[in-house]
PDB file of N, CA and C in Angstrom:
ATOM      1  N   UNK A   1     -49.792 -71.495-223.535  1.00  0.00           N
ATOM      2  CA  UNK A   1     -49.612 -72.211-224.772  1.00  0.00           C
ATOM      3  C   UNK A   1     -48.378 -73.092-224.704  1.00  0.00           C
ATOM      4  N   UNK A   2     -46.979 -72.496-224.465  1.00  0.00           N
ATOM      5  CA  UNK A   2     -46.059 -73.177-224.651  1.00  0.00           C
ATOM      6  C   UNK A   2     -45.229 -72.885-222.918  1.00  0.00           C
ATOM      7  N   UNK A   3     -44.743 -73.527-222.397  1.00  0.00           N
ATOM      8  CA  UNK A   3     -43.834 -72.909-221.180  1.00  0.00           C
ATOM      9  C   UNK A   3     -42.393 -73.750-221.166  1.00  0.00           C
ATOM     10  N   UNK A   4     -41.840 -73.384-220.347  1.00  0.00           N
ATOM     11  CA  UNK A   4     -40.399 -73.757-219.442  1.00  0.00           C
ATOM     12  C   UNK A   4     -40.326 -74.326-218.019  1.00  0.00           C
ATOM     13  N   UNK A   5     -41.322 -73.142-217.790  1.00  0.00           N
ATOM     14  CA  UNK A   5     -41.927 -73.679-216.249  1.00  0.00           C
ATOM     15  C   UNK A   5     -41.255 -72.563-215.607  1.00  0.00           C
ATOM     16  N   UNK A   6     -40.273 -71.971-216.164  1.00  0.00           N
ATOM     17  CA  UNK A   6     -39.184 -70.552-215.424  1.00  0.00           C
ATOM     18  C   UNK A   6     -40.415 -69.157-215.591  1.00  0.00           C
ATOM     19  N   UNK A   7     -41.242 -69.337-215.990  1.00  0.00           N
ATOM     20  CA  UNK A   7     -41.916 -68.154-216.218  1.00  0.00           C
ATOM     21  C   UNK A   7     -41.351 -67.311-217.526  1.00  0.00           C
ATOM     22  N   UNK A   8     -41.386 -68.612-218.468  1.00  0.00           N
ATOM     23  CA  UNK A   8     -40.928 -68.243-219.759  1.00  0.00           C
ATOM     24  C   UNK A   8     -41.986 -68.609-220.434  1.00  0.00           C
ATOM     25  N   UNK A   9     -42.689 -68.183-221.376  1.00  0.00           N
ATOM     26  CA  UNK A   9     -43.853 -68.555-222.342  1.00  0.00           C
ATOM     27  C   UNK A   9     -44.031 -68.391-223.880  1.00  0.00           C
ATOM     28  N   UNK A  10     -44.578 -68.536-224.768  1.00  0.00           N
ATOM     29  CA  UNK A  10     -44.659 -68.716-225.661  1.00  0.00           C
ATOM     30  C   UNK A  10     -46.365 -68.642-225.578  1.00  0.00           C
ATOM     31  N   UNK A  11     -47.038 -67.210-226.474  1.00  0.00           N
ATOM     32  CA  UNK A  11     -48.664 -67.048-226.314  1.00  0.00           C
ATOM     33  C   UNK A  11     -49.390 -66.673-227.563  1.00  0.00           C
ATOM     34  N   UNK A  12     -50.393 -66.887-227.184  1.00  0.00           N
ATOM     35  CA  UNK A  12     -51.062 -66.077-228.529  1.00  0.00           C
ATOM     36  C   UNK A  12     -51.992 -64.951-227.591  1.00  0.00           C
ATOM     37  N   UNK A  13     -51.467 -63.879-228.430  1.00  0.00           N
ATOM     38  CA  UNK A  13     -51.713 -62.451-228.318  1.00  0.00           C
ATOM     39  C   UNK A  13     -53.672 -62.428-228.625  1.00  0.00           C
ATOM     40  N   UNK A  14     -54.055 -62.053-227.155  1.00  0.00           N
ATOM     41  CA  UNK A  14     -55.561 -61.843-227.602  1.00  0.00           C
ATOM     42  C   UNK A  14     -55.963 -60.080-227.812  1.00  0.00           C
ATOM     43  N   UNK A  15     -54.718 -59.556-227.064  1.00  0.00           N
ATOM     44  CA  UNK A  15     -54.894 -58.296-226.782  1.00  0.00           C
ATOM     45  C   UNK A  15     -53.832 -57.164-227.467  1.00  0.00           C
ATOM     46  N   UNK A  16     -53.506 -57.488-229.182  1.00  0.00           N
ATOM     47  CA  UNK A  16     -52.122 -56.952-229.349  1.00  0.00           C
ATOM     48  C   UNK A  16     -52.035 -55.545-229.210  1.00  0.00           C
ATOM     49  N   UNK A  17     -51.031 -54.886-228.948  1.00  0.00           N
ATOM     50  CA  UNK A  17     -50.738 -53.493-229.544  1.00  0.00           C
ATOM     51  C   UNK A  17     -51.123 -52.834-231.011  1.00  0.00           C
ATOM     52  N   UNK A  18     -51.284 -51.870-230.967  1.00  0.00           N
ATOM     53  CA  UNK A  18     -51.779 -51.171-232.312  1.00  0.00           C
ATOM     54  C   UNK A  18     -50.689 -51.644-233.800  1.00  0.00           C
ATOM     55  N   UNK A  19     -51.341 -52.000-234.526  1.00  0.00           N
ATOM     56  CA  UNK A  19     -50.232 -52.519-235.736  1.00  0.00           C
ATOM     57  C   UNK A  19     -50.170 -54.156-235.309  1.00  0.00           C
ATOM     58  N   UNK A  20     -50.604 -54.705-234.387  1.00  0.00           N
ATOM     59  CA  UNK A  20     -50.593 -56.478-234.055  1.00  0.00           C
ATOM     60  C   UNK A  20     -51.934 -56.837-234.674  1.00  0.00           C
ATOM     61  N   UNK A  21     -51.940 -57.912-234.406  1.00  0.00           N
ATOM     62  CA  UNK A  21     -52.752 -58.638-235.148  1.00  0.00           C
ATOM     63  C   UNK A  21     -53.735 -59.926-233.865  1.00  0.00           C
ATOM     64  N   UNK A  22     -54.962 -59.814-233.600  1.00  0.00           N
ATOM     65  CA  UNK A  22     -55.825 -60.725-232.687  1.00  0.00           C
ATOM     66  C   UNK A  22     -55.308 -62.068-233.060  1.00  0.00           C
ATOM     67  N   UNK A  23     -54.577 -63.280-232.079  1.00  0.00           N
ATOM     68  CA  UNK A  23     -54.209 -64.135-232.622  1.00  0.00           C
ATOM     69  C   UNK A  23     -52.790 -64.581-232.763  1.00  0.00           C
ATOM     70  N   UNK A  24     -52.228 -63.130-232.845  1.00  0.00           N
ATOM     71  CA  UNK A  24     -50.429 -63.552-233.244  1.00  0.00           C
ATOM     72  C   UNK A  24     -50.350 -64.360-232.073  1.00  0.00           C
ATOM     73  N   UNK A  25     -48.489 -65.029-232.680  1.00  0.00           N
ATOM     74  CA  UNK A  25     -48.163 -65.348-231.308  1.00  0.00           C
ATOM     75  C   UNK A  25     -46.540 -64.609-230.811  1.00  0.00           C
ATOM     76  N   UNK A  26     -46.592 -65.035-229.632  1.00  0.00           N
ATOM     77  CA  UNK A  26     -45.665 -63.853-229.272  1.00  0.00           C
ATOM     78  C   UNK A  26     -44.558 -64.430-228.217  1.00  0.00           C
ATOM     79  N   UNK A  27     -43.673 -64.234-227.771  1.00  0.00           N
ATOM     80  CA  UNK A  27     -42.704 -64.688-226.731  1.00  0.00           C
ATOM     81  C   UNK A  27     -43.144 -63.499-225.555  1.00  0.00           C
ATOM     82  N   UNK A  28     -43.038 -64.157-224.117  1.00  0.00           N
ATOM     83  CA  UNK A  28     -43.126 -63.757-222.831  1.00  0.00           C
ATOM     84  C   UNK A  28     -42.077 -64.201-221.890  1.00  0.00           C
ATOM     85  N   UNK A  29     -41.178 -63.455-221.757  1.00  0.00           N
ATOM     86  CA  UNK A  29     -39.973 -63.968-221.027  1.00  0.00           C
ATOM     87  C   UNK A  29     -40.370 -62.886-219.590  1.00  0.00           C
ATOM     88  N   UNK A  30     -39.841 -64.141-218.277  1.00  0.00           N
ATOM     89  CA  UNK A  30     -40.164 -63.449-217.206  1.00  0.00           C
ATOM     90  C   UNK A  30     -39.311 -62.208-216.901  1.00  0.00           C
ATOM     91  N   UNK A  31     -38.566 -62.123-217.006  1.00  0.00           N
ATOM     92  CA  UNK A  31     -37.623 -60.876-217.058  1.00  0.00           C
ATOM     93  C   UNK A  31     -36.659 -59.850-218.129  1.00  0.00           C
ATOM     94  N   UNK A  32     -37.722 -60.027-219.018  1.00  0.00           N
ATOM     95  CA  UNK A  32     -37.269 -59.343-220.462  1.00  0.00           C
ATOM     96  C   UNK A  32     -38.889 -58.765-220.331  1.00  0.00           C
ATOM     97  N   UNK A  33     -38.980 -57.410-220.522  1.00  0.00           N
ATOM     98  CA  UNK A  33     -40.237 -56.618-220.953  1.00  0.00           C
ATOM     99  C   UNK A  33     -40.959 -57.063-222.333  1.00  0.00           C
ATOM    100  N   UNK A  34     -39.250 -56.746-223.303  1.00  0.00           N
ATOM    101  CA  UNK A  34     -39.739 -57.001-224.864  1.00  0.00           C
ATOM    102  C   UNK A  34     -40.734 -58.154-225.561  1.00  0.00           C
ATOM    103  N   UNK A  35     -41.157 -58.116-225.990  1.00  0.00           N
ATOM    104  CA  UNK A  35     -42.918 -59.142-226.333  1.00  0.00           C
ATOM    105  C   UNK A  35     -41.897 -58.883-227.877  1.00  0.00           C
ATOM    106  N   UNK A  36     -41.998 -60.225-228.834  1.00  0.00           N
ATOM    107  CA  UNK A  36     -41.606 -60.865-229.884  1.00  0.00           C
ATOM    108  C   UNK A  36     -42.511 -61.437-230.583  1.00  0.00           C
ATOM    109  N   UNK A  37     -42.921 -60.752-231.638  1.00  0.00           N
ATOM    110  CA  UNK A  37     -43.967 -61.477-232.900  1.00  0.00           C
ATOM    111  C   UNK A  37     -43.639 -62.633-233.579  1.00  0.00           C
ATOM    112  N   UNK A  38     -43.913 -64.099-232.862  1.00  0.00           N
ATOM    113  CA  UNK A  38     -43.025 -64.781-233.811  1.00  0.00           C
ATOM    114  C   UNK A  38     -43.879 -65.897-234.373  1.00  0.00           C
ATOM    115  N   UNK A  39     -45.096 -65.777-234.991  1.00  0.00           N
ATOM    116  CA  UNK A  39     -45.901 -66.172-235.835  1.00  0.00           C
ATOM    117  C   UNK A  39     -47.387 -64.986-235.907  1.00  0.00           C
ATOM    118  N   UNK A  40     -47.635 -65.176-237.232  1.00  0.00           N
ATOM    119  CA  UNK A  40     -49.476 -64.532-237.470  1.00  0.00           C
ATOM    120  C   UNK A  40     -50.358 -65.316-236.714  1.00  0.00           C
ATOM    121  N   UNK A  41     -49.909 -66.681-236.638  1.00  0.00           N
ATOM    122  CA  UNK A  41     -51.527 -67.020-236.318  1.00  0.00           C
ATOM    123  C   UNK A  41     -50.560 -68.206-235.561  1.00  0.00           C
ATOM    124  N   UNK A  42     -51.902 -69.194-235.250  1.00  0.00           N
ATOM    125  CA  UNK A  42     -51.369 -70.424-233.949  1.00  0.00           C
ATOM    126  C   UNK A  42     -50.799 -71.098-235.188  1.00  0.00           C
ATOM    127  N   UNK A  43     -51.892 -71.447-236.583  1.00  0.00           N
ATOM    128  CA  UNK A  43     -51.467 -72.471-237.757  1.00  0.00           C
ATOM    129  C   UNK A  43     -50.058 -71.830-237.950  1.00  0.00           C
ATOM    130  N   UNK A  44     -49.720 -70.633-237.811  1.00  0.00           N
ATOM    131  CA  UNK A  44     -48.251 -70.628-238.731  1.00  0.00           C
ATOM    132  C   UNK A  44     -47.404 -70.925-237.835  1.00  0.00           C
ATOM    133  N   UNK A  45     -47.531 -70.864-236.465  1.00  0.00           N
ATOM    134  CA  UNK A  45     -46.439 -71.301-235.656  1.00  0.00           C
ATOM    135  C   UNK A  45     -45.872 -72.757-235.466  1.00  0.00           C
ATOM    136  N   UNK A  46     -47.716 -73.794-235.644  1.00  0.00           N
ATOM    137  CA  UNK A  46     -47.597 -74.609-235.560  1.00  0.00           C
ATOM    138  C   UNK A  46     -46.865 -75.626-236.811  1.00  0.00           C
ATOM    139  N   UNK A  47     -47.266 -75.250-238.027  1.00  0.00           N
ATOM    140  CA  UNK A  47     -46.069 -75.200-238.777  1.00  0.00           C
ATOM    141  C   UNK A  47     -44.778 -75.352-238.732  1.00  0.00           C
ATOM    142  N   UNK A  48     -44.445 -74.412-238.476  1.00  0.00           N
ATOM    143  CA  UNK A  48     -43.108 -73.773-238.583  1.00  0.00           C
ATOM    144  C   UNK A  48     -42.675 -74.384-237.618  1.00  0.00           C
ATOM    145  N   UNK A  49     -42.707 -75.176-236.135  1.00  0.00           N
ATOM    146  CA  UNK A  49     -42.370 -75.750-235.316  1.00  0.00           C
ATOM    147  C   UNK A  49     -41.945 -77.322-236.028  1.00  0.00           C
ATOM    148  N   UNK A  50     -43.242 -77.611-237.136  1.00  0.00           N
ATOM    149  CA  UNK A  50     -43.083 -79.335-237.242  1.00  0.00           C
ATOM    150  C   UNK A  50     -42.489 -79.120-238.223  1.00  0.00           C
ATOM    151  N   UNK A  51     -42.389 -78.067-238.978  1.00  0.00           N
ATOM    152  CA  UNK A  51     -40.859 -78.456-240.644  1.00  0.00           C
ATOM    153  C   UNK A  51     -40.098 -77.800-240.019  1.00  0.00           C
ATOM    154  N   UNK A  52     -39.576 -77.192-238.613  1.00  0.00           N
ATOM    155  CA  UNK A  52     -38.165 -77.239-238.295  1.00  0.00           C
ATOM    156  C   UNK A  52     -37.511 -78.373-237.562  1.00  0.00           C
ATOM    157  N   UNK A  53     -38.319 -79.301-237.034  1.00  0.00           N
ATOM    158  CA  UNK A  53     -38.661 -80.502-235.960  1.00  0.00           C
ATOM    159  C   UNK A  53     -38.529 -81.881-236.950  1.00  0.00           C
ATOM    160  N   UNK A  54     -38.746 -80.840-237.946  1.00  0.00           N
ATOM    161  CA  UNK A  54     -38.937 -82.623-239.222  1.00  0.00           C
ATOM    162  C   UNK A  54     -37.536 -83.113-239.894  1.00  0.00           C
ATOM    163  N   UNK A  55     -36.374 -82.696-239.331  1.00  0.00           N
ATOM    164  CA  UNK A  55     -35.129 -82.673-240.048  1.00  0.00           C
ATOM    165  C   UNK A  55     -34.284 -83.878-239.731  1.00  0.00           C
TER     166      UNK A  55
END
C-alpha cells in the first residue's frame, strides 16, 4: 500500500488478530515486531492523510 523502500510499510490488514477488524490499516516496520492500528478502513486513512496534507 504505502512503502519507504527500507522494508517499512504501511497495509491494510486482510488477516487481523482477534478484536481487529478485515480491512484496518496498520504499520509494518522491518525491524519492530509491533503492528499499529492506524486507521478502520483504507477511506479513513485516506482521509486523514489529505486533511493533514491540506494545511
Amino acid at each position: 500500500m504505502a512503502t519507504n523502500g527500507g522494508g517499512d510499510d504501511i497495509c491494510i490488514d486482510l488477516d487481523p488478530d482477534e478484536g481487529g477488524k478485515v480491512g484496518q490499516i496498520i504499520t509494518f516496520w522491518h525491524d519492530w515486531e509491533q503492528r499499529e492500528v492506524i486507521a478502520d478502513s483504507l477511506e479513513e486513512w485516506v482521509m486523514a492523510t489529505i486533511s493533514h496534507t491540506d494545511h
